[in-house]
C-alpha atoms as a PDB file:
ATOM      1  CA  UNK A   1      23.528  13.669  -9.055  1.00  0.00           C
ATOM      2  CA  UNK A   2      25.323  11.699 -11.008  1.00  0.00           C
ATOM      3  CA  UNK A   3      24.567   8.383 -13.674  1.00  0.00           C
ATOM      4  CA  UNK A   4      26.636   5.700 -14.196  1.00  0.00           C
ATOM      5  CA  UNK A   5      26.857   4.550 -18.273  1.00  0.00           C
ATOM      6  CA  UNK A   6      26.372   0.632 -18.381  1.00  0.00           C
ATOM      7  CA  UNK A   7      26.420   0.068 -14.641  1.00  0.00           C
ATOM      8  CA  UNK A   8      25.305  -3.664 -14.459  1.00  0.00           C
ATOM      9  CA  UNK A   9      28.545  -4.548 -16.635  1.00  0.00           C
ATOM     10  CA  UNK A  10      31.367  -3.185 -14.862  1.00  0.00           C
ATOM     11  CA  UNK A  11      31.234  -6.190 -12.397  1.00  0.00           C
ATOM     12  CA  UNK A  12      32.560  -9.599 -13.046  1.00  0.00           C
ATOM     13  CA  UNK A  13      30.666 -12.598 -12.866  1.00  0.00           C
ATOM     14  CA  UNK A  14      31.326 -15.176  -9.442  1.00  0.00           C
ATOM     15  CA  UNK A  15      30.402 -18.125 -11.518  1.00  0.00           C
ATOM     16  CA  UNK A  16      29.558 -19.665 -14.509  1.00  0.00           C
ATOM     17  CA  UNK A  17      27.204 -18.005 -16.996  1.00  0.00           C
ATOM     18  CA  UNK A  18      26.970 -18.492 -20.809  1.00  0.00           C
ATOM     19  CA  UNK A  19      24.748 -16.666 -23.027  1.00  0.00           C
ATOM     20  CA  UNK A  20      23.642 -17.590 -26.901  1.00  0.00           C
ATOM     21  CA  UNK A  21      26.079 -15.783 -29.080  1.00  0.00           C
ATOM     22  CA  UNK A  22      24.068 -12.591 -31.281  1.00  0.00           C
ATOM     23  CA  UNK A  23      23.899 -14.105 -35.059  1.00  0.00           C
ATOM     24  CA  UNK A  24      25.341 -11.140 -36.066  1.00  0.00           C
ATOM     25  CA  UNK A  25      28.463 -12.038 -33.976  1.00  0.00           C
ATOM     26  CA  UNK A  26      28.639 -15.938 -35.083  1.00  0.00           C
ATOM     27  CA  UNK A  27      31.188 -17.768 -37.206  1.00  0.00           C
ATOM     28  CA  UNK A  28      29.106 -19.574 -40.082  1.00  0.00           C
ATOM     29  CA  UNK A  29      31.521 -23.027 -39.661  1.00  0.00           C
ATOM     30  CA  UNK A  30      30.861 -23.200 -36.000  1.00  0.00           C
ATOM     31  CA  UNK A  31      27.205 -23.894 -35.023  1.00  0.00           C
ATOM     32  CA  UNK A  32      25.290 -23.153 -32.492  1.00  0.00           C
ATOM     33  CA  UNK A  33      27.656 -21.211 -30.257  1.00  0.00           C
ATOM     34  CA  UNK A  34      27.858 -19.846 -26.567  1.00  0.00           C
ATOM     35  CA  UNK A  35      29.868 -17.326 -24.655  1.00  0.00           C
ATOM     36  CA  UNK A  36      31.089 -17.083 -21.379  1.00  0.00           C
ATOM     37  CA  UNK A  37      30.394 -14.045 -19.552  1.00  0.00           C
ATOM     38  CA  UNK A  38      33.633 -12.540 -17.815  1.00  0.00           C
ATOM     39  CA  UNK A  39      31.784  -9.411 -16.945  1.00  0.00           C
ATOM     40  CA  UNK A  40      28.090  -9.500 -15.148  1.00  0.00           C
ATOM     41  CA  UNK A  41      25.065  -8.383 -17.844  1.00  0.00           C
ATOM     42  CA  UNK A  42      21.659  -7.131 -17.132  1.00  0.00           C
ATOM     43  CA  UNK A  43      19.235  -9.392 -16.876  1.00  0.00           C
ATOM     44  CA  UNK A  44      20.803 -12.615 -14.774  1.00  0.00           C
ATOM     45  CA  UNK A  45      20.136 -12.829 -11.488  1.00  0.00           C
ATOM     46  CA  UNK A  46      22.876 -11.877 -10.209  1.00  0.00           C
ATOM     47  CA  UNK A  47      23.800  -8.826 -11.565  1.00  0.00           C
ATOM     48  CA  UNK A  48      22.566  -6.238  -9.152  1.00  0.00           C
ATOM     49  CA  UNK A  49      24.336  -8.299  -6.230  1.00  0.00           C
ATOM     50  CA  UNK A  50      27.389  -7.782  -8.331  1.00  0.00           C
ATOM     51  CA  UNK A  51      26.910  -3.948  -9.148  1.00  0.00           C
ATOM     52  CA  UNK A  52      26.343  -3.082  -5.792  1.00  0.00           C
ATOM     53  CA  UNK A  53      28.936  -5.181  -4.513  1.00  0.00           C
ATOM     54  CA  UNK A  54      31.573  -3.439  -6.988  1.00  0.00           C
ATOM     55  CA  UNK A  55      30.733   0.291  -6.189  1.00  0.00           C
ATOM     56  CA  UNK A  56      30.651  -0.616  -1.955  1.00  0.00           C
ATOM     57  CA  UNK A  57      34.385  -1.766  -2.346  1.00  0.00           C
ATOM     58  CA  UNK A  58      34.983   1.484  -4.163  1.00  0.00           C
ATOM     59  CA  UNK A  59      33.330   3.835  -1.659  1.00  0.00           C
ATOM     60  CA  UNK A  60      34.857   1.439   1.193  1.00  0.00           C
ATOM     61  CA  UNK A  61      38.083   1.862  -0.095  1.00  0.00           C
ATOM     62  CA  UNK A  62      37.545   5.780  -0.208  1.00  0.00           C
ATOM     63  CA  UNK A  63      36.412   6.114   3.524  1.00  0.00           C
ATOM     64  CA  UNK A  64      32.795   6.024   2.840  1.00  0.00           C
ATOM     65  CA  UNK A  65      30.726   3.910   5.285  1.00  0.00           C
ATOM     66  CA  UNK A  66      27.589   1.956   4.253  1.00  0.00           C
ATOM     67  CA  UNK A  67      24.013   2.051   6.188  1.00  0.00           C
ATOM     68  CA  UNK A  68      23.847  -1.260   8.338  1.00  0.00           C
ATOM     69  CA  UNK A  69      19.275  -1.098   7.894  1.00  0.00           C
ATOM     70  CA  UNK A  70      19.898  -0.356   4.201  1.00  0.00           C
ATOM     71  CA  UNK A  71      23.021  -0.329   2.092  1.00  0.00           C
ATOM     72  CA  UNK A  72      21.609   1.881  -0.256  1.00  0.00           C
ATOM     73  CA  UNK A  73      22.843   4.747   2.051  1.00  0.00           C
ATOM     74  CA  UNK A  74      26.209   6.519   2.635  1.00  0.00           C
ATOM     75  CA  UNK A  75      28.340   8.903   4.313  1.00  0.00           C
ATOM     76  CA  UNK A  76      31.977   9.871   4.628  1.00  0.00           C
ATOM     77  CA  UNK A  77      32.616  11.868   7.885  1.00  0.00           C
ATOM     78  CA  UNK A  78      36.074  12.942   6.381  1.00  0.00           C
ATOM     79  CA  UNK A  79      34.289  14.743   3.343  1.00  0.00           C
ATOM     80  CA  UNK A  80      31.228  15.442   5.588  1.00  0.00           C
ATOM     81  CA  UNK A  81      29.000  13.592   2.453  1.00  0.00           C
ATOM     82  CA  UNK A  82      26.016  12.211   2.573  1.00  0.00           C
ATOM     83  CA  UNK A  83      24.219  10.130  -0.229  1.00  0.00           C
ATOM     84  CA  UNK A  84      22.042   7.378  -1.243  1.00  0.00           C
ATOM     85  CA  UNK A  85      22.418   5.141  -4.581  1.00  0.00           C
ATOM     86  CA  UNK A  86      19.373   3.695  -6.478  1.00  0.00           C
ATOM     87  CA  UNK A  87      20.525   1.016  -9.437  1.00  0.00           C
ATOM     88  CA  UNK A  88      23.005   3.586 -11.135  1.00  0.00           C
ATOM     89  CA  UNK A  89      21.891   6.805  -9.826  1.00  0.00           C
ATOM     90  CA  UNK A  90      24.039   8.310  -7.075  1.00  0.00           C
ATOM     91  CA  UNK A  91      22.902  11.485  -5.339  1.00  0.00           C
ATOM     92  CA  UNK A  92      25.328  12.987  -2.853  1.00  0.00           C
ATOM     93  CA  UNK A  93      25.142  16.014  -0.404  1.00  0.00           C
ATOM     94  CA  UNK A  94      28.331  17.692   0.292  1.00  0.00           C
ATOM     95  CA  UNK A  95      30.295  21.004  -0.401  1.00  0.00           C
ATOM     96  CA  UNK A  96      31.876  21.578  -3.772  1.00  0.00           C
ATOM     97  CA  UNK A  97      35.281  19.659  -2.382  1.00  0.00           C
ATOM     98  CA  UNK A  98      33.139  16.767  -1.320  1.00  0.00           C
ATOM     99  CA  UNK A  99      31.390  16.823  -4.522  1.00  0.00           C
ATOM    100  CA  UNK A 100      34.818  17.085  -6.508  1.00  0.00           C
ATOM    101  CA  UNK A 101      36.387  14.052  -4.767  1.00  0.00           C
ATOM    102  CA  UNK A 102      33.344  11.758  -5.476  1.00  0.00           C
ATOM    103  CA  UNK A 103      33.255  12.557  -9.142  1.00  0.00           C
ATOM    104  CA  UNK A 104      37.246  11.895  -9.072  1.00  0.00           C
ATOM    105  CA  UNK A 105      35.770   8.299  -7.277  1.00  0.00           C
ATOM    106  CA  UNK A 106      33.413   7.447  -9.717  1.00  0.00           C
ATOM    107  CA  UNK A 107      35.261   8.461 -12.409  1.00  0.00           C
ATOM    108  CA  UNK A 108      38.193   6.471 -11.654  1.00  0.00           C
ATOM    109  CA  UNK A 109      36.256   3.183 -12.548  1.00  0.00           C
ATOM    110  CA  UNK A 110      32.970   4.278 -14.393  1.00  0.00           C
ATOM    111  CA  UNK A 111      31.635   6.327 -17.476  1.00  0.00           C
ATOM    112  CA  UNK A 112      29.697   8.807 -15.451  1.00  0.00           C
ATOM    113  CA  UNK A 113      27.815  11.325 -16.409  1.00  0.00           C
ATOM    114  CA  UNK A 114      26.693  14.574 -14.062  1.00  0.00           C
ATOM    115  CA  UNK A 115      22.962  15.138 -14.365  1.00  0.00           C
ATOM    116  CA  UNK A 116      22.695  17.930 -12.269  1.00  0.00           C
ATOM    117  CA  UNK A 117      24.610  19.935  -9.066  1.00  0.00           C
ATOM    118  CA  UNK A 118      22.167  21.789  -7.604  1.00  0.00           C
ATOM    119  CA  UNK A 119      22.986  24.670  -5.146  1.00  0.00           C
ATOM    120  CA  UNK A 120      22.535  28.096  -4.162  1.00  0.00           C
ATOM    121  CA  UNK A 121      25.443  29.371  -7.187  1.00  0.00           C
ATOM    122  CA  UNK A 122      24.539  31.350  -9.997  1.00  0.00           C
ATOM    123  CA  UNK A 123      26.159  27.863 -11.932  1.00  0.00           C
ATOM    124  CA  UNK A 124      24.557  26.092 -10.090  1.00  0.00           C
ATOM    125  CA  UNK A 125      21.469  23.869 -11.476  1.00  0.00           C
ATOM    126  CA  UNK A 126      18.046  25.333 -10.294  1.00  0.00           C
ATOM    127  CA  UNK A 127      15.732  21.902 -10.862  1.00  0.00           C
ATOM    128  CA  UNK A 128      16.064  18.372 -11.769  1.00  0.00           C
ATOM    129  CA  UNK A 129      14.655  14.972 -11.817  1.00  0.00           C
ATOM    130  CA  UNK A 130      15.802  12.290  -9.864  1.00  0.00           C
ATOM    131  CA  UNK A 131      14.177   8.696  -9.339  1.00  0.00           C
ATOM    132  CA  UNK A 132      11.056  10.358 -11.189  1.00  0.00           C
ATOM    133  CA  UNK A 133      10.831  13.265  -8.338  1.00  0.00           C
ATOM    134  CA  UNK A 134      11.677  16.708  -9.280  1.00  0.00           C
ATOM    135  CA  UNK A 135      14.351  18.039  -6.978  1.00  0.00           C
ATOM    136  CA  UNK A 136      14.070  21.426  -6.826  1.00  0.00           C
ATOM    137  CA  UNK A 137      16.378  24.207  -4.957  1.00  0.00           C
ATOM    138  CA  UNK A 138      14.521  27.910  -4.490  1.00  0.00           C
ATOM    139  CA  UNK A 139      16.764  30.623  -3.647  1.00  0.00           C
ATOM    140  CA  UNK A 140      16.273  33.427  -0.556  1.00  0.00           C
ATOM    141  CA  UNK A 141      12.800  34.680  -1.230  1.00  0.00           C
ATOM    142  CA  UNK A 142      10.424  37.184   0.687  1.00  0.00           C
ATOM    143  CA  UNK A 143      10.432  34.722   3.892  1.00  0.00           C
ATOM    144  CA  UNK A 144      14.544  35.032   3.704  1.00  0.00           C
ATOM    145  CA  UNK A 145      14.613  31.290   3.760  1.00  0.00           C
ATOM    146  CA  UNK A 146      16.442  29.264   1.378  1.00  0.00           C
ATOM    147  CA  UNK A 147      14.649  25.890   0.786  1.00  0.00           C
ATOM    148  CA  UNK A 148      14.730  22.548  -1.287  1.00  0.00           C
ATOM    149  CA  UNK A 149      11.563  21.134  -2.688  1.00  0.00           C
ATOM    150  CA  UNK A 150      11.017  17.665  -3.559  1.00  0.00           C
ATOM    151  CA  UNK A 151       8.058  16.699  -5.919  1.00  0.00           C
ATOM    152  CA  UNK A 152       6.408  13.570  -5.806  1.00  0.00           C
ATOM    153  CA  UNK A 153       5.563  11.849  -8.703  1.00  0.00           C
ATOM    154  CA  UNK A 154       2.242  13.063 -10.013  1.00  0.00           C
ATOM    155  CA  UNK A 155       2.512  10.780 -13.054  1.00  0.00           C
ATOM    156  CA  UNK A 156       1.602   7.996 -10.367  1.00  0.00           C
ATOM    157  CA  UNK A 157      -1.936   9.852  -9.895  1.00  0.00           C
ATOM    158  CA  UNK A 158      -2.704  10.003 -13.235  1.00  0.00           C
ATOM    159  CA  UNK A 159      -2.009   6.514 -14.104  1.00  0.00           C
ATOM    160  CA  UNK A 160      -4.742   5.326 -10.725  1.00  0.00           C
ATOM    161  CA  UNK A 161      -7.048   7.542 -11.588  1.00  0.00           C
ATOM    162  CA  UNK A 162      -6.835   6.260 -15.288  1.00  0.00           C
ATOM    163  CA  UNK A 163      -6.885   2.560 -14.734  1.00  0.00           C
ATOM    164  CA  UNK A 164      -9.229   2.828 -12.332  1.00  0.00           C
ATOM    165  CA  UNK A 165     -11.798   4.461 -14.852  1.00  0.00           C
ATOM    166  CA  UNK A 166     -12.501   8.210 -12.662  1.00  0.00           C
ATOM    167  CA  UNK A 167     -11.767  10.436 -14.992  1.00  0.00           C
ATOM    168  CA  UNK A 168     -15.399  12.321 -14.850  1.00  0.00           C
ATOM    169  CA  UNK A 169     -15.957  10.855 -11.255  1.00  0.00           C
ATOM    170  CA  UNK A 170     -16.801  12.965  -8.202  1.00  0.00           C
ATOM    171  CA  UNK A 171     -14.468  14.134  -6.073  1.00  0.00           C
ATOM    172  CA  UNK A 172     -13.316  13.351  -2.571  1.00  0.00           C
ATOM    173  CA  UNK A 173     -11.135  15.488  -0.040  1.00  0.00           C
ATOM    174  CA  UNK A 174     -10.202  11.738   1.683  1.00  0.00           C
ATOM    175  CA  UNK A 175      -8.437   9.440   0.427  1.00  0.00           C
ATOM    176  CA  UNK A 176     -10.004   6.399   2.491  1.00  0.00           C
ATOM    177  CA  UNK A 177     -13.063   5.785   4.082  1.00  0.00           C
ATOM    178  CA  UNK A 178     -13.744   4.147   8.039  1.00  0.00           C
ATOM    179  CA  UNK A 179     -15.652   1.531   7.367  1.00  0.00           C
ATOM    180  CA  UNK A 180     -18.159   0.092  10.256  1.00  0.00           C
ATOM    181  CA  UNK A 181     -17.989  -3.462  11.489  1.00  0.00           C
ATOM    182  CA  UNK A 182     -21.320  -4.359   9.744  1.00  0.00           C
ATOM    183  CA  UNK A 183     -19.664  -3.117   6.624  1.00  0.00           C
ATOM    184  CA  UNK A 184     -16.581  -5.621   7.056  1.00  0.00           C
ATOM    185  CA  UNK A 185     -18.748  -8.453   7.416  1.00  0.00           C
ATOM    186  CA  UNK A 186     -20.794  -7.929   4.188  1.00  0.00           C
ATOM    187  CA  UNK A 187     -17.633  -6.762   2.523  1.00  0.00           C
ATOM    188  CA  UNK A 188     -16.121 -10.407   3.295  1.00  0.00           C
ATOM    189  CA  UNK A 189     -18.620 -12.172   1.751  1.00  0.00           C
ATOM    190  CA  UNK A 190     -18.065 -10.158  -1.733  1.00  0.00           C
ATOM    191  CA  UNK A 191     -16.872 -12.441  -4.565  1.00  0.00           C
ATOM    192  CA  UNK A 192     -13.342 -12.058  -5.564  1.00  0.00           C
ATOM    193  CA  UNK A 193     -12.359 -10.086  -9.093  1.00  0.00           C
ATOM    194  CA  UNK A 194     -11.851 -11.789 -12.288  1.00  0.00           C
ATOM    195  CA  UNK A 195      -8.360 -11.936 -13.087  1.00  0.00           C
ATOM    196  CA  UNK A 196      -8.180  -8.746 -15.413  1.00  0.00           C
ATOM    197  CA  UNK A 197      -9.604  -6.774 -12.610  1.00  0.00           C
ATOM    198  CA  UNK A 198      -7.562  -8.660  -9.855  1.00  0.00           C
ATOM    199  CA  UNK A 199      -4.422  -7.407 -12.207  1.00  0.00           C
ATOM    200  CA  UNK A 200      -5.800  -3.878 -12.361  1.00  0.00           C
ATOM    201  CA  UNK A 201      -6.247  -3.725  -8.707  1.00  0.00           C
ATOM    202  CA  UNK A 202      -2.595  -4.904  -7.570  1.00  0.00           C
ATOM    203  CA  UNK A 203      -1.321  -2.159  -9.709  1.00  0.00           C
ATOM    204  CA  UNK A 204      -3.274   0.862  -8.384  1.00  0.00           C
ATOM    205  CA  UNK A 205      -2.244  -0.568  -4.980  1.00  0.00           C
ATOM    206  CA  UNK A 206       1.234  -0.650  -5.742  1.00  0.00           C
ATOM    207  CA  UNK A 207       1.453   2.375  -8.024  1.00  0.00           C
ATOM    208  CA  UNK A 208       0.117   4.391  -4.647  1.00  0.00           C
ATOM    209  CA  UNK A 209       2.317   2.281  -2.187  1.00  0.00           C
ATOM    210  CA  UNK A 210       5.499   3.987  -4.329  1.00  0.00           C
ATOM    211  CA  UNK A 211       3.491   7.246  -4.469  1.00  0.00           C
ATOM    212  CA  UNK A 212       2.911   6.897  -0.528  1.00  0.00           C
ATOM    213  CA  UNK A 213       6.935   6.800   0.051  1.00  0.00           C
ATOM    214  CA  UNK A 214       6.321  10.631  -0.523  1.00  0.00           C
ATOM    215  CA  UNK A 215       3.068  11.337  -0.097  1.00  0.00           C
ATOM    216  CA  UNK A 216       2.253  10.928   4.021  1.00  0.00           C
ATOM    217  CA  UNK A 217      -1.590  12.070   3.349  1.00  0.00           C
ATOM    218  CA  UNK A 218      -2.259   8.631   1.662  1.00  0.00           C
ATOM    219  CA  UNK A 219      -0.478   6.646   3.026  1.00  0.00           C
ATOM    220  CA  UNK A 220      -2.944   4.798   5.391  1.00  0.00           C
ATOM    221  CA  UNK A 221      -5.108   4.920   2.295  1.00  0.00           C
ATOM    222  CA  UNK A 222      -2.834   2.265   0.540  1.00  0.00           C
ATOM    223  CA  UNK A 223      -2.071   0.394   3.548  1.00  0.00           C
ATOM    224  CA  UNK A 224      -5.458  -1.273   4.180  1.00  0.00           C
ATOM    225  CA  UNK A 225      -6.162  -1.979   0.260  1.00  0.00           C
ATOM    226  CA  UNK A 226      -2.345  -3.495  -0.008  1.00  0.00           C
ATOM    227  CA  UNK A 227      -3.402  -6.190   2.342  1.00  0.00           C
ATOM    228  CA  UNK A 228      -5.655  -7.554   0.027  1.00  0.00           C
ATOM    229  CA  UNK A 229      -3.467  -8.058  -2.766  1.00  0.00           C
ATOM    230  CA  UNK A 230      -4.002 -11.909  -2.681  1.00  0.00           C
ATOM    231  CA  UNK A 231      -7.704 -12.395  -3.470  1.00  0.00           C
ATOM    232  CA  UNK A 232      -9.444  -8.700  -4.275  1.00  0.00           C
ATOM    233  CA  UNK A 233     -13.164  -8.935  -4.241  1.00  0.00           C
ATOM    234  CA  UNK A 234     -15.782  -6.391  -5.284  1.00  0.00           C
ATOM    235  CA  UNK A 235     -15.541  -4.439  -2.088  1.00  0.00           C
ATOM    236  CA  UNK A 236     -11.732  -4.165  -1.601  1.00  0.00           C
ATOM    237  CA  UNK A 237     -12.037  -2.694  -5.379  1.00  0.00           C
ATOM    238  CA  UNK A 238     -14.811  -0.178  -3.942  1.00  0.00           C
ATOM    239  CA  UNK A 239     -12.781   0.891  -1.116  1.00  0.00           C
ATOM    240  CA  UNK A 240      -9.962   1.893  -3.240  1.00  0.00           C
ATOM    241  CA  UNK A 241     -11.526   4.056  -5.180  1.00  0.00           C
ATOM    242  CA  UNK A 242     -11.375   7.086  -2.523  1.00  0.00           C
ATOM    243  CA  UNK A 243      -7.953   7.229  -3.148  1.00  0.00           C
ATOM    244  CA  UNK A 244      -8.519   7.810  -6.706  1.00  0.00           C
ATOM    245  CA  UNK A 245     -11.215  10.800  -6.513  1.00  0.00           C
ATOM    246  CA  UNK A 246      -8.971  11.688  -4.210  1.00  0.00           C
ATOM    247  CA  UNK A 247      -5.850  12.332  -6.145  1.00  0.00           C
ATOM    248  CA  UNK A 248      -7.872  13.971  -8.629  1.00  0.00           C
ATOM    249  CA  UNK A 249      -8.341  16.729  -6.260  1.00  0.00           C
ATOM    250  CA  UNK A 250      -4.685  16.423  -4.741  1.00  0.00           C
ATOM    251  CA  UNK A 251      -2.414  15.481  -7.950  1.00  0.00           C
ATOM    252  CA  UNK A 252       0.604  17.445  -6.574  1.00  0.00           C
ATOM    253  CA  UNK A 253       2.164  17.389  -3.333  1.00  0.00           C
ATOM    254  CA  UNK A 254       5.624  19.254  -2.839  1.00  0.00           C
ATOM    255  CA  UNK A 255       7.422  18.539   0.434  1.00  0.00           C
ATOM    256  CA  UNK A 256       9.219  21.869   1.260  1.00  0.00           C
ATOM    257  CA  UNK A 257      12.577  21.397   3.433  1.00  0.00           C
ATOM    258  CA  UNK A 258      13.792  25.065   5.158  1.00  0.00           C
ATOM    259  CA  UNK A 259      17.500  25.649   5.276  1.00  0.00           C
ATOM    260  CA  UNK A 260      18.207  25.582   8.969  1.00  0.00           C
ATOM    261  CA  UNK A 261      20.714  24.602  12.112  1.00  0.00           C
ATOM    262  CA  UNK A 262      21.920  21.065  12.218  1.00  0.00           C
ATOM    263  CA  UNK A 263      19.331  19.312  14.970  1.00  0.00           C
ATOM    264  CA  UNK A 264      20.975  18.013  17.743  1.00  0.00           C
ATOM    265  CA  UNK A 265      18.106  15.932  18.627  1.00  0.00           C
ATOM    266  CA  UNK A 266      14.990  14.392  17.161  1.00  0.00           C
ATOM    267  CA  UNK A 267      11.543  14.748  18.880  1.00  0.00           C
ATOM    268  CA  UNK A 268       9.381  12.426  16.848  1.00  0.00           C
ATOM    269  CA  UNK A 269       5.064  11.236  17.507  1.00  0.00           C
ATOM    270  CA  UNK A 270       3.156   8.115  15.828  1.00  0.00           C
ATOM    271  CA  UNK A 271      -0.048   6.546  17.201  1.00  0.00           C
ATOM    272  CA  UNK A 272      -1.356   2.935  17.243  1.00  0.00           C
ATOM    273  CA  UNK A 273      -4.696   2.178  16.761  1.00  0.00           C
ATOM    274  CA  UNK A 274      -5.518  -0.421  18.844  1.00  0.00           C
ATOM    275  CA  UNK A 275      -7.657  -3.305  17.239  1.00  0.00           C
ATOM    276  CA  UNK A 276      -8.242  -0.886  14.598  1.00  0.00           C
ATOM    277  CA  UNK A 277      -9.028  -3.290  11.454  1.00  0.00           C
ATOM    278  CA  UNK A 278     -12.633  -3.725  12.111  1.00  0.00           C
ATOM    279  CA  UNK A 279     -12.099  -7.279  10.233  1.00  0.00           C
ATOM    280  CA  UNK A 280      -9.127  -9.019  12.098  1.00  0.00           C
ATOM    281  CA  UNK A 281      -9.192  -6.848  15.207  1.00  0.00           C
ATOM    282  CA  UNK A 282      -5.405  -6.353  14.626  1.00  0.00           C
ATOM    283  CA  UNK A 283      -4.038  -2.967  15.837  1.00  0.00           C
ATOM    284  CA  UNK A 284      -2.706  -0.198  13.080  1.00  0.00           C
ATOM    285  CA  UNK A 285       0.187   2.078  12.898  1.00  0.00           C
ATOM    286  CA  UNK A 286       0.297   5.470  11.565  1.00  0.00           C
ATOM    287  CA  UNK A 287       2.067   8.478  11.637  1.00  0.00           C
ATOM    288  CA  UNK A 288       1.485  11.678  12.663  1.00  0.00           C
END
């Protein structure tokens, strides 16, 4: 895992952008001044376009091939590398040689920085944190398995169960409840949040959509409330709370991945729910 010092100014600017000159930087005869930026700086709109366009023709130029669904992903079939790149994070999977010639990549344009190289090595790091998870690499135990965990973000929980005011509430081993048809119709007919709790609500919902990317077990819990982000009312603020009591039970979840044989094939199930929102009749997806 590696970080990238000052990422969003290493690439330069594709048109014209001037900035107010710092007073500190200002010559007293000449007022007021501006500069033209030559390199891209945090902050204009363009400068994650820019970033990501400048490490892609890096990669590119080093054999690495970018995902065509999402360009945040990588891989290099002559190193045999996988990785993924999140603002100025880069995580890579490879052997040490792999991992060698992308630091020699990197550091042949960037200040970088290696957080961590985890592995199986005495050397080797053990735990570390990455995009807020905690990546986590446990040795051959009693099982004889050697596995990677990946924690999800428990600071998310905290923060629902917070805003949402449960700290002494009951608890729940759901996150969501079915609600009856009868219910929808008298739910729909709630009046819509003031504005402080309308703001409230769209951050629980979204604070447990980014907890859902690695949490499965609530993650048709956050889809129903997340369609209601426009106008909340009294019951949509209700039905979220599950999720809350919930996560007060369930504050930790640790995917566990086994070291194992490369799949050849995938064998994968999901279910729809036909006409299963009771409000719009509209048919659900899950996962299973």
């Amino acid at each position: 895992i590696w970080d990238v010092s000052r990422a969003h100014f290493m690439g330069k600017v594709t048109r014209e952008v001037y900035i107010e000159i710092p007073e500190e930087d200002r010559v007293d005869d000449i007022e007021p001044m501006c500069g033209q930026l030559l390199r891209s700086m945090y902050g204009t709109q363009d400068a994650s376009n820019i970033w990501q366009k400048d490490y892609v023709d890096l990669f590119e130029k080093s054999g690495f091939t970018f995902g065509r669904a999402n360009y945040a992903c990588m891989h290099s079939v002559d190193l045999d590398a996988r990785g993924l790149v999140h603002g100025d994070d880069f995580a890579i999977l490879g052997d040490d040689d792999a991992l060698n010639r992308v630091h020699e990549i990197l550091s042949s344009k960037y200040t970088v920085k290696i957080v961590a190289r985890l592995g199986p090595d005495p050397g080797d790091t053990k735990e570390t944190c990455f995009l807020n998870r905690i990546v986590r690499h446990v040795g051959e135990t009693s099982d004889y398995i050697e596995k990677l965990e990946i924690e999800a973000d428990s600071r998310h929980a905290e923060l629902i169960v917070k805003h949402m005011g449960l700290g002494t509430a009951k608890l729940v081993e759901t996150p969501a409840v079915k609600m009856t048809t009868t219910e929808v119709e008298v739910a729909a007919s709630q009046p819509v949040l003031s504005t402080d709790r309308s703001t409230r609500y769209r951050s629980c919902v979204m604070q447990g959509a980014y907890l859902a990317q690695d949490r499965v077990d609530i993650a048709d819990a956050v889809k129903s409330p997340s369609t209601e982000m426009k106008n909340p009312t009294e019951s949509s603020e209700v039905r979220l709370k599950p999720l809350g009591r919930y996560l007060k039970v369930k504050p930790i979840v640790v995917r566990v991945f086994c070291k194992q044989q490369a799949p050849q094939r995938f064998n994968t199930a999901g279910y729809i729910d036909w006409a299963g929102a009771r409000g719009s009749r509209k048919s659900t997806t899950g996962t299973a």
